[in-house]
PDB file of N, CA and C in Angstrom:
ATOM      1  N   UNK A   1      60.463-155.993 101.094  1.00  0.00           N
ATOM      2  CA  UNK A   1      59.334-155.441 100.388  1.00  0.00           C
ATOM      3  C   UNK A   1      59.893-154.448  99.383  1.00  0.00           C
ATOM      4  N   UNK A   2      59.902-154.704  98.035  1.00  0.00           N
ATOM      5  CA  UNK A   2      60.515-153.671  97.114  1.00  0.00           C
ATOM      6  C   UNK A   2      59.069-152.987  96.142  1.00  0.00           C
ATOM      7  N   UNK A   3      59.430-152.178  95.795  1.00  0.00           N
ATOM      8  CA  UNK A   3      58.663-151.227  94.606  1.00  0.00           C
ATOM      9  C   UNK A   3      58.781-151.146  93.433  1.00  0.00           C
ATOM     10  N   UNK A   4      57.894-151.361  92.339  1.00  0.00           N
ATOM     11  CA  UNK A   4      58.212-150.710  90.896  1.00  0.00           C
ATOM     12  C   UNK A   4      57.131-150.433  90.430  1.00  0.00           C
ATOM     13  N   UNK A   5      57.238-149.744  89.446  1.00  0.00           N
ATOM     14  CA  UNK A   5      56.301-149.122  88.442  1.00  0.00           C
ATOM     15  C   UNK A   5      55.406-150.353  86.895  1.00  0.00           C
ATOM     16  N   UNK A   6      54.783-150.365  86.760  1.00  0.00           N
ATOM     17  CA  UNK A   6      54.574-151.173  85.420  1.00  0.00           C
ATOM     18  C   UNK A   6      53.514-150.753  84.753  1.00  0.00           C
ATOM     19  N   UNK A   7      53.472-150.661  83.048  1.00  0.00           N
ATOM     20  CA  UNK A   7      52.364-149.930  82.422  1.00  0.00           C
ATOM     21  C   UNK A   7      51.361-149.827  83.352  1.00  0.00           C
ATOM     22  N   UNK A   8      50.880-151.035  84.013  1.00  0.00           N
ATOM     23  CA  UNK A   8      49.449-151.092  84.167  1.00  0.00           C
ATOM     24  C   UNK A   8      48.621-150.187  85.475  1.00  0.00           C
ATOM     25  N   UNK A   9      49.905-150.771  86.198  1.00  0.00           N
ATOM     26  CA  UNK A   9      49.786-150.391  87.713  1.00  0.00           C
ATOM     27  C   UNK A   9      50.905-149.358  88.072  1.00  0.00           C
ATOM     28  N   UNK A  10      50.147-148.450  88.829  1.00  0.00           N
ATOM     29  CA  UNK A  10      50.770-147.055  89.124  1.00  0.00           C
ATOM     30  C   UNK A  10      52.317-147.607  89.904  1.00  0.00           C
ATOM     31  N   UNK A  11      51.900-148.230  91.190  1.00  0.00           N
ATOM     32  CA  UNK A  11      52.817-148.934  92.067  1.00  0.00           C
ATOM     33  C   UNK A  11      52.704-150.553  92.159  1.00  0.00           C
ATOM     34  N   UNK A  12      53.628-151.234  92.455  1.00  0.00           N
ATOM     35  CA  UNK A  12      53.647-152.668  92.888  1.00  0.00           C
ATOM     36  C   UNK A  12      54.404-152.953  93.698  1.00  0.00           C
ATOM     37  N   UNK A  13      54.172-153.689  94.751  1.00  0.00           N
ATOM     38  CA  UNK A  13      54.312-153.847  95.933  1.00  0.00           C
ATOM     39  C   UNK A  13      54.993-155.276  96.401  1.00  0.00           C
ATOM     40  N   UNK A  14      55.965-155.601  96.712  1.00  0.00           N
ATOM     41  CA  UNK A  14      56.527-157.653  96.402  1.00  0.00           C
ATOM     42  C   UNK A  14      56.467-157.538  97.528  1.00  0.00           C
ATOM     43  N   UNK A  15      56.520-158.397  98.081  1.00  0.00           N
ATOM     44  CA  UNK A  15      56.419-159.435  99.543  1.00  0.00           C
ATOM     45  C   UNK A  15      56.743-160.412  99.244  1.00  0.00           C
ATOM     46  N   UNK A  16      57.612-160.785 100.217  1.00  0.00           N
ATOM     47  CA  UNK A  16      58.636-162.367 100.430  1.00  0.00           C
ATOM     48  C   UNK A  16      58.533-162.355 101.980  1.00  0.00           C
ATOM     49  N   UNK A  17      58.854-163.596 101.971  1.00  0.00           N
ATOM     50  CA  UNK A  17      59.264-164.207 102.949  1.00  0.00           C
ATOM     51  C   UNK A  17      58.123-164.667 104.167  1.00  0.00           C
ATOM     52  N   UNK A  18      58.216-164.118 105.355  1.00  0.00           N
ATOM     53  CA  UNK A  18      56.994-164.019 106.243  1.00  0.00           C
ATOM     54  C   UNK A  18      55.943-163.051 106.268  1.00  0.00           C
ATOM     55  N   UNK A  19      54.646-163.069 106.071  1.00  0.00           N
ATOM     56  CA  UNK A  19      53.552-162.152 106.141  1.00  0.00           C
ATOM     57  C   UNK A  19      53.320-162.261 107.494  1.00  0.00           C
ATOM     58  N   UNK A  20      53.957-161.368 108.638  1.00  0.00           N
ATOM     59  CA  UNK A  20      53.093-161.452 110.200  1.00  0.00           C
ATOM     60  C   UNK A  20      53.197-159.912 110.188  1.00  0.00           C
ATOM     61  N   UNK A  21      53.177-159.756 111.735  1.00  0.00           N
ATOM     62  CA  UNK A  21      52.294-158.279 111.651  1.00  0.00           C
ATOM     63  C   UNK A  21      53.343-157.215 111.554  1.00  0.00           C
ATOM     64  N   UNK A  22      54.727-157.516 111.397  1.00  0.00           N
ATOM     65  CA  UNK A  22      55.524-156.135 111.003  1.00  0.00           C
ATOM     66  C   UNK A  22      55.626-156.310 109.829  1.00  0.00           C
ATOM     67  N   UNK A  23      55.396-157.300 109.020  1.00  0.00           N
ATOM     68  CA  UNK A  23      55.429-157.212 107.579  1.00  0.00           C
ATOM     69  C   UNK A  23      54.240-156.527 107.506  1.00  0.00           C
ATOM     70  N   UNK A  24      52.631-156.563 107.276  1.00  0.00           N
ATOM     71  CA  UNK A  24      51.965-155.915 107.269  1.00  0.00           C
ATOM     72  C   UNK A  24      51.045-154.875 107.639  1.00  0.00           C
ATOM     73  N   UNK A  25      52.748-154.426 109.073  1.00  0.00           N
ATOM     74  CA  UNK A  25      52.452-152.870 109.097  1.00  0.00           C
ATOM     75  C   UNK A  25      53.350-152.235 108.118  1.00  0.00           C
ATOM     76  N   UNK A  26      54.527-152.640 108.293  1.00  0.00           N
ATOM     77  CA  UNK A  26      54.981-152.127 106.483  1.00  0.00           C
ATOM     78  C   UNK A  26      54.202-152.053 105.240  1.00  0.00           C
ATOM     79  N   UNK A  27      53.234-152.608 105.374  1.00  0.00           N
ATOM     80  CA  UNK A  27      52.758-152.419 103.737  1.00  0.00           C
ATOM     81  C   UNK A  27      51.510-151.734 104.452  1.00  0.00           C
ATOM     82  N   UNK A  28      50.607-151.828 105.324  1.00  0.00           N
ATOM     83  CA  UNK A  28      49.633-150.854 105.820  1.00  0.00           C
ATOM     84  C   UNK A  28      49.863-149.568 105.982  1.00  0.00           C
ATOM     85  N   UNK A  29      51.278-149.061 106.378  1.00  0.00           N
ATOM     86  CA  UNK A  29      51.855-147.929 105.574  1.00  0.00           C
ATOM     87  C   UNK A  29      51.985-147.467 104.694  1.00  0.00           C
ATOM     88  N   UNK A  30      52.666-148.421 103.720  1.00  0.00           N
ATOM     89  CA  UNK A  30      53.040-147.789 102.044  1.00  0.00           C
ATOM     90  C   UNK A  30      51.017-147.652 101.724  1.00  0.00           C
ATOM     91  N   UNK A  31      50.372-148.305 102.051  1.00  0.00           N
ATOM     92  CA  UNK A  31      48.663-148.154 101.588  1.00  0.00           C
ATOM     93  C   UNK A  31      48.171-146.860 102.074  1.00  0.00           C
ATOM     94  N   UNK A  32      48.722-146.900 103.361  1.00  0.00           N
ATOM     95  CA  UNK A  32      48.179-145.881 103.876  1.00  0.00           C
ATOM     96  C   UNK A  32      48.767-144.319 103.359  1.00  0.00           C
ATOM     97  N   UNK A  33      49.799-144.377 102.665  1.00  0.00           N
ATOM     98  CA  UNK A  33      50.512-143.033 102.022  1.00  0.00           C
ATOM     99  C   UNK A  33      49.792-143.341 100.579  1.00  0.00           C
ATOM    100  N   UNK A  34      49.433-143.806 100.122  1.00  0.00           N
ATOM    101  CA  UNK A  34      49.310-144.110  98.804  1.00  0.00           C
ATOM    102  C   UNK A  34      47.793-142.806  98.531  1.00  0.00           C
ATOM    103  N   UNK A  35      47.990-141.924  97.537  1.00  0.00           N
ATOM    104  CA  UNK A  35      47.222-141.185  96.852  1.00  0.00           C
ATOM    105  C   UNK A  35      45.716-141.892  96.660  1.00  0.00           C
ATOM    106  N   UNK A  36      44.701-141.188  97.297  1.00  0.00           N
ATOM    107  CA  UNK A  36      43.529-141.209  96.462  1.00  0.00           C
ATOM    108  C   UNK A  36      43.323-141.672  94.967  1.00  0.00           C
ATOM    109  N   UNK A  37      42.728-142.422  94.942  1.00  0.00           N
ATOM    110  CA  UNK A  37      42.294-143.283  93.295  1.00  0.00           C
ATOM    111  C   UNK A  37      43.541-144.125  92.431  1.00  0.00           C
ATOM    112  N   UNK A  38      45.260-144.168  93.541  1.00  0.00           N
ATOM    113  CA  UNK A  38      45.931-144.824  93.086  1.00  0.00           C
ATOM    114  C   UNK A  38      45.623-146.259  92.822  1.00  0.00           C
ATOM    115  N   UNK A  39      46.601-146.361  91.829  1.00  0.00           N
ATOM    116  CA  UNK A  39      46.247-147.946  91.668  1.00  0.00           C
ATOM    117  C   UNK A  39      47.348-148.764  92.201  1.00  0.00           C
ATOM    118  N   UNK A  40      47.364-149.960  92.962  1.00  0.00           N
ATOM    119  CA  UNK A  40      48.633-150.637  94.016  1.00  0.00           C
ATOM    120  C   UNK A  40      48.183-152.388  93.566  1.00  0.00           C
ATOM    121  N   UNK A  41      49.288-152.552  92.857  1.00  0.00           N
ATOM    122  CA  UNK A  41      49.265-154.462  93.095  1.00  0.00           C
ATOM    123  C   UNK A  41      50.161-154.658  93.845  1.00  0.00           C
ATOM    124  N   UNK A  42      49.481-155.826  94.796  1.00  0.00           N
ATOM    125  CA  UNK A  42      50.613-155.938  96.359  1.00  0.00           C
ATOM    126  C   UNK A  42      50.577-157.568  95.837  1.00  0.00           C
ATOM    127  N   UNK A  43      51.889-158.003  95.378  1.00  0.00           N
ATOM    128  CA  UNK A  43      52.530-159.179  94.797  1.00  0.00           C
ATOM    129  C   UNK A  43      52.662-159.934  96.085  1.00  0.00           C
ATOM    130  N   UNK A  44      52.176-160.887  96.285  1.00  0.00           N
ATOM    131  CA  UNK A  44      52.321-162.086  97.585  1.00  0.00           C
ATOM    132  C   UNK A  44      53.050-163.691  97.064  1.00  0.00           C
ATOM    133  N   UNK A  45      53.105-163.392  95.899  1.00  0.00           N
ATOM    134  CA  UNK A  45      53.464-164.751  95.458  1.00  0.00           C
ATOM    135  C   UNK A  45      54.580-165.291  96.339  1.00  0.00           C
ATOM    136  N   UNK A  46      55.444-164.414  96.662  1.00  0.00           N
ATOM    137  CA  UNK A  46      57.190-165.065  97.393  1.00  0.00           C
ATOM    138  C   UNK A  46      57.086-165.078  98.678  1.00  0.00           C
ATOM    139  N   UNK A  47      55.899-164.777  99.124  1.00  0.00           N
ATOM    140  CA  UNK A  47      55.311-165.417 100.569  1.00  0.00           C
ATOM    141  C   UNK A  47      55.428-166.653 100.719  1.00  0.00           C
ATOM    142  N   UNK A  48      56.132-167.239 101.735  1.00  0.00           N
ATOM    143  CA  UNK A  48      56.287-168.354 102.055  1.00  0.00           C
ATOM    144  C   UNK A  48      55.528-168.939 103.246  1.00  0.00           C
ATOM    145  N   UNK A  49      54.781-167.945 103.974  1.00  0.00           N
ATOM    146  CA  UNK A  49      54.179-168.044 105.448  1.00  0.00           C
ATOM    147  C   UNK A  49      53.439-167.004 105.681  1.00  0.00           C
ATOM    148  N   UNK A  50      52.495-167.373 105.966  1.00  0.00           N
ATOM    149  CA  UNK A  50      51.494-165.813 106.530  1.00  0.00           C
ATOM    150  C   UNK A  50      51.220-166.183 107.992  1.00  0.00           C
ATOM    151  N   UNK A  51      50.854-165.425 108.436  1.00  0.00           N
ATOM    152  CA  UNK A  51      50.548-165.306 110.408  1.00  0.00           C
ATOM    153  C   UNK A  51      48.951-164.638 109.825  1.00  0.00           C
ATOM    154  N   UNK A  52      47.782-165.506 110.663  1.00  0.00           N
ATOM    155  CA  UNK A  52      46.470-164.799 110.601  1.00  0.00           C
ATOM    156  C   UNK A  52      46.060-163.257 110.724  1.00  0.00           C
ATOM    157  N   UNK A  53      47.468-162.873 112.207  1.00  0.00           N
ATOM    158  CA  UNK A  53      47.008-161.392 112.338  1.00  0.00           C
ATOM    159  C   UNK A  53      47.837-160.940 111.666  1.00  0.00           C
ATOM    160  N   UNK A  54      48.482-161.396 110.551  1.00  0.00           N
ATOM    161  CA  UNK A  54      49.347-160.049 109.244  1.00  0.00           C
ATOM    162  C   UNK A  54      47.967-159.954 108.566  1.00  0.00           C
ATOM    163  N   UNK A  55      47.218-161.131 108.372  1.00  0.00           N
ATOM    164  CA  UNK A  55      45.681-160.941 107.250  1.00  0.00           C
ATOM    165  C   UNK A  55      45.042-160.245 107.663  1.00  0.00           C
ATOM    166  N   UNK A  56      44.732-159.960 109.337  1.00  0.00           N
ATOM    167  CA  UNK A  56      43.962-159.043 109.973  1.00  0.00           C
ATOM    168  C   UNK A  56      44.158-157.666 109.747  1.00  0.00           C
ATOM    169  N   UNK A  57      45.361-157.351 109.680  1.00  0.00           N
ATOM    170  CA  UNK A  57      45.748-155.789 109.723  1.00  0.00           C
ATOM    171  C   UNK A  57      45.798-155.615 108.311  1.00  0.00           C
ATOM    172  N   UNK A  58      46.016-156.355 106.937  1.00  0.00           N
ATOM    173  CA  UNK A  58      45.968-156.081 106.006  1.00  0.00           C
ATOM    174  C   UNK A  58      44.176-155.944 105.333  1.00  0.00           C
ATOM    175  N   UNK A  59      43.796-156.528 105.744  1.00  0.00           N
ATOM    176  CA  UNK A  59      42.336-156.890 105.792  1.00  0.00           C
ATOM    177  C   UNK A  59      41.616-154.761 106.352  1.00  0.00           C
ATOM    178  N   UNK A  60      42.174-154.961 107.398  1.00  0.00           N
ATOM    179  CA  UNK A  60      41.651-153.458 107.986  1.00  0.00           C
ATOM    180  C   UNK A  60      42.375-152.558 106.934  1.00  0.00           C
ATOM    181  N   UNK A  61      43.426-152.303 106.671  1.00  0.00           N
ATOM    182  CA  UNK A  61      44.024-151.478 105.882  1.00  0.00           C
ATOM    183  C   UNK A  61      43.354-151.403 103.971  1.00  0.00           C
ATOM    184  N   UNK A  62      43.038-152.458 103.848  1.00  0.00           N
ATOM    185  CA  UNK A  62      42.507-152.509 102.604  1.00  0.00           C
ATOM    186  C   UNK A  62      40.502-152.056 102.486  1.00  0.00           C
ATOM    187  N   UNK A  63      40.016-151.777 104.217  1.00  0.00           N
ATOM    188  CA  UNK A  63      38.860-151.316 103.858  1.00  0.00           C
ATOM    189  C   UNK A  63      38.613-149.922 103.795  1.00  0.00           C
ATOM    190  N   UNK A  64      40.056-149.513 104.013  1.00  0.00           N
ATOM    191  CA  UNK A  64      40.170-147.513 104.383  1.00  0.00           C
ATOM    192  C   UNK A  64      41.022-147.636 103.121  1.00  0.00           C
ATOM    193  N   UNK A  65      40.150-145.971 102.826  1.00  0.00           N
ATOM    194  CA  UNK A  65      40.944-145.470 101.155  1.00  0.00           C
ATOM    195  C   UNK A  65      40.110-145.727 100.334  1.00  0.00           C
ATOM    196  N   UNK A  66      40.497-144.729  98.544  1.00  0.00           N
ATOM    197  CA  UNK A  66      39.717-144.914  97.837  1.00  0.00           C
ATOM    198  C   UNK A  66      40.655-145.226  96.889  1.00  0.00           C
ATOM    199  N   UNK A  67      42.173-145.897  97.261  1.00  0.00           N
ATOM    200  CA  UNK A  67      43.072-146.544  96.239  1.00  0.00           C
ATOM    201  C   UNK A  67      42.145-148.178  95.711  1.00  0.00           C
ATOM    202  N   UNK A  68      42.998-148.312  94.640  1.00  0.00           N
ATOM    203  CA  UNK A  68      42.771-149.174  93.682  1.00  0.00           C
ATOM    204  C   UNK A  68      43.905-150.181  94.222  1.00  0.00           C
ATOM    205  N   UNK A  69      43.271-151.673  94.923  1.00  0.00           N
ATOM    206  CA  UNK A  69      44.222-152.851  95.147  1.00  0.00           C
ATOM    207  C   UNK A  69      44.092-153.997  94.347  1.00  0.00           C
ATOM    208  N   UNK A  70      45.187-154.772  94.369  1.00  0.00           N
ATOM    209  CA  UNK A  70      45.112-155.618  93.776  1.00  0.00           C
ATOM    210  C   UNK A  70      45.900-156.826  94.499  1.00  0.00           C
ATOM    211  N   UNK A  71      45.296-158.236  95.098  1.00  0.00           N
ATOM    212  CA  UNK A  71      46.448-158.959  95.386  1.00  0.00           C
ATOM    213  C   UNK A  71      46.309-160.205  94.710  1.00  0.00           C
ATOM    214  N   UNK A  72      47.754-160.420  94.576  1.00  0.00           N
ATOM    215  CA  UNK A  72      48.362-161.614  93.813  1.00  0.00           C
ATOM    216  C   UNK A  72      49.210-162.565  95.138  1.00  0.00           C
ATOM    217  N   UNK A  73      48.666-164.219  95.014  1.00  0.00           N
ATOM    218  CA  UNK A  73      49.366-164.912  95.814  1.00  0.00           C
ATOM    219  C   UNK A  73      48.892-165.163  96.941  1.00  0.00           C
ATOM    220  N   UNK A  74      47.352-164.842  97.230  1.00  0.00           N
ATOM    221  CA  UNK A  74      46.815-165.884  98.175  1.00  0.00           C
ATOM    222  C   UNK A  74      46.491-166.601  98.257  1.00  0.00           C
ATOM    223  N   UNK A  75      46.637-167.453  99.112  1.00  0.00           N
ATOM    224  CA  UNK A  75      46.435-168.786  99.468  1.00  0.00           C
ATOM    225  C   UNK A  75      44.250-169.062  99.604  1.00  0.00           C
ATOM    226  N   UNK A  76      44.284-170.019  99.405  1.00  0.00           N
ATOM    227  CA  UNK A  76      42.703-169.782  99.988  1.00  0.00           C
ATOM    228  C   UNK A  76      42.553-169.972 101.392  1.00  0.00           C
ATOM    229  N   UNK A  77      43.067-170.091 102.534  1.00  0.00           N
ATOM    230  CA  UNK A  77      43.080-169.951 103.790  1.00  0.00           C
ATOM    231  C   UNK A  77      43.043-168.298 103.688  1.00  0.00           C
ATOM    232  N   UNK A  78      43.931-167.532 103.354  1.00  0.00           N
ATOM    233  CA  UNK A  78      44.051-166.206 103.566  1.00  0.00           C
ATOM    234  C   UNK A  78      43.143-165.257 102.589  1.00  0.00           C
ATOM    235  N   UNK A  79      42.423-166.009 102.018  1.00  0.00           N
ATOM    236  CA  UNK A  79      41.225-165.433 100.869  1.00  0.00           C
ATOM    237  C   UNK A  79      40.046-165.485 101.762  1.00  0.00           C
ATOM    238  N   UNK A  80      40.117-166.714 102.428  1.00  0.00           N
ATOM    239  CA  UNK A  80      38.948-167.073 103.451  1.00  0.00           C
ATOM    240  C   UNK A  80      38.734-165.655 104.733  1.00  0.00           C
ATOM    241  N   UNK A  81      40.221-165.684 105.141  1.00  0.00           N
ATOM    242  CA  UNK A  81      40.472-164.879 106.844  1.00  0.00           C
ATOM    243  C   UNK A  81      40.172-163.444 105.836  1.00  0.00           C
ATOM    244  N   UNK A  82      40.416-162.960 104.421  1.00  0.00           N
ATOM    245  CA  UNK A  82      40.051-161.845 104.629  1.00  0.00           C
ATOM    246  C   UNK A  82      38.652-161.269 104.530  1.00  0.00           C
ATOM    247  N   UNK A  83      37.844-162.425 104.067  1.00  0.00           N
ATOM    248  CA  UNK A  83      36.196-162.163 104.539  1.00  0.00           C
ATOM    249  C   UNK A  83      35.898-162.116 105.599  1.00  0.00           C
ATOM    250  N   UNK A  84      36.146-162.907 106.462  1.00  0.00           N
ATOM    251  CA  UNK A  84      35.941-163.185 107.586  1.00  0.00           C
ATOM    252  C   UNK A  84      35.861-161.724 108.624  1.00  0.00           C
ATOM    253  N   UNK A  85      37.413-161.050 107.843  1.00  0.00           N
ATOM    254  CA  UNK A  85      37.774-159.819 108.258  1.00  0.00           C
ATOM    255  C   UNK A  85      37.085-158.720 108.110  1.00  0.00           C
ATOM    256  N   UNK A  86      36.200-159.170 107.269  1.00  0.00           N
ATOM    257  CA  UNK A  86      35.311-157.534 106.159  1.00  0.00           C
ATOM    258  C   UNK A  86      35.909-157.470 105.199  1.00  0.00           C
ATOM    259  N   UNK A  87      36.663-157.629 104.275  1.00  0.00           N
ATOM    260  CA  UNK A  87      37.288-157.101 103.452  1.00  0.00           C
ATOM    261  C   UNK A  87      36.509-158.001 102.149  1.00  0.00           C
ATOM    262  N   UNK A  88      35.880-157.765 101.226  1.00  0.00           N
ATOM    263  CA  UNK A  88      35.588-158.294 100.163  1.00  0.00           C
ATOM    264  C   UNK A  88      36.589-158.810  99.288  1.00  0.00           C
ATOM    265  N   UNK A  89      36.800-159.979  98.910  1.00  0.00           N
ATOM    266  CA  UNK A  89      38.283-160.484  97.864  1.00  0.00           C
ATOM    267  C   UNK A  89      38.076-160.275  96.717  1.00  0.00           C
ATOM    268  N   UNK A  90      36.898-159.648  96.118  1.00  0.00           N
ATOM    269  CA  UNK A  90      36.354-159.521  95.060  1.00  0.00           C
ATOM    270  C   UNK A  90      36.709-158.573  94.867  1.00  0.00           C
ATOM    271  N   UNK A  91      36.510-157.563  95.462  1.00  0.00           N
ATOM    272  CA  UNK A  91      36.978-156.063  95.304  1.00  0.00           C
ATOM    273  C   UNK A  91      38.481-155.658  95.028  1.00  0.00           C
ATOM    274  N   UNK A  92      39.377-156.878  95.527  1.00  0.00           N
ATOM    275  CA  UNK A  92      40.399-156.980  95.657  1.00  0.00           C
ATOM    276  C   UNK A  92      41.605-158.017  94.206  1.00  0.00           C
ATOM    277  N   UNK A  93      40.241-158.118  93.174  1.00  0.00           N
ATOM    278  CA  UNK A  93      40.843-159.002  92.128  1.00  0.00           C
ATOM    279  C   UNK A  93      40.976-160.439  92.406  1.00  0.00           C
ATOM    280  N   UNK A  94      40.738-160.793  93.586  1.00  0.00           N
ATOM    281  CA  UNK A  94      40.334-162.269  93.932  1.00  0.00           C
ATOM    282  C   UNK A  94      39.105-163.004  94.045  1.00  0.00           C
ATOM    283  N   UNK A  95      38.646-164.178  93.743  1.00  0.00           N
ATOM    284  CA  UNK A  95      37.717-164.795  93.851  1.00  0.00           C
ATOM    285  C   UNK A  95      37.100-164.946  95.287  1.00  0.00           C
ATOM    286  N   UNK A  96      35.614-164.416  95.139  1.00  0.00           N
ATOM    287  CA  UNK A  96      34.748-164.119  96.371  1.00  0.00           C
ATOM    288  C   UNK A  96      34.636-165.592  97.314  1.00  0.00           C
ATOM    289  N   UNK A  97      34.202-166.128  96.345  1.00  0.00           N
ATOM    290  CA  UNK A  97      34.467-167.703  97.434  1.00  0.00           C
ATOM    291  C   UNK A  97      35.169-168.721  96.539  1.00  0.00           C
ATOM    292  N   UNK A  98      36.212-168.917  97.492  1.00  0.00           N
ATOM    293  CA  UNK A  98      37.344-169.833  96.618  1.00  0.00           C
ATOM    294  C   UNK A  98      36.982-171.291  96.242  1.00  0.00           C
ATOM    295  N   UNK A  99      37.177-171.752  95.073  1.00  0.00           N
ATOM    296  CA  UNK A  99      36.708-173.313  94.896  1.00  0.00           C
ATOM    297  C   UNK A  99      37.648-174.071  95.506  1.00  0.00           C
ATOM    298  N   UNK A 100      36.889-175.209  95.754  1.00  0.00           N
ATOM    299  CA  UNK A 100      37.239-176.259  96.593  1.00  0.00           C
ATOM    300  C   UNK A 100      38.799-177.122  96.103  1.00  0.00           C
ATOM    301  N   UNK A 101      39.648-177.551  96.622  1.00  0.00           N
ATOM    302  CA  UNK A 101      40.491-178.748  95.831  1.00  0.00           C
ATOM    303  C   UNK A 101      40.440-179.864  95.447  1.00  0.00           C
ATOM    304  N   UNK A 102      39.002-179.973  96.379  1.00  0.00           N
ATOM    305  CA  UNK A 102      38.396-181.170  96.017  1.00  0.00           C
ATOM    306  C   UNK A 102      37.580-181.777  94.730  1.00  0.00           C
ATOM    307  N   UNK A 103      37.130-180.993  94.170  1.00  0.00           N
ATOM    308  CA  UNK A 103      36.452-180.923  93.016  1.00  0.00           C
ATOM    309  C   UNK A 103      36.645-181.634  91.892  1.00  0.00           C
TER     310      UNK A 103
END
């Protein structure tokens, strides 16, 4: 999980590899330190695997705080589990209900 800065966004956040639940207590941390009204894009693209309960705890972590998120690189399975969770994907720069592939 590395860090950088970019015009837009205060912090950015990469994720590789496996999303399960010590990956996203690592980043439910860095959220959870993160300043009031910051702004955080948490990059998922180099995710190769998510575990349901990494979505769960990220899901809880993203409904506490008054930071600014952003995620990049979900899957629509894990767009799905984070409604499911409470977490609005909309709020989150993702599409509220994901279109179909079928279409």
């Amino acid at each position: 999980m590395g860090r950088s800065g970019t015009d837009t966004w205060e912090r950015v956040v990469r994720v590789d590899g496996v999303f399960d639940v010590p990956a996203a207590r690592r980043l439910e941390q860095v959220l959870e330190r993160a300043h009031d009204g910051e702004a955080i894009r948490v990059d998922l693209t180099q995710v190769r695997e998510f575990h349901d309960f990494g979505i769960a705890i990220l899901a809880q972590a993203l409904k506490h705080g008054t930071r600014r998120v952003a995620l990049e690189g979900l899957r629509r399975h894990q767009v799905t589990m984070l409604r499911y969770f409470g977490a609005d994907p909309a709020r989150f720069g993702l599409p509220a209900a994901p279109q179909s592939d079928l279409g």
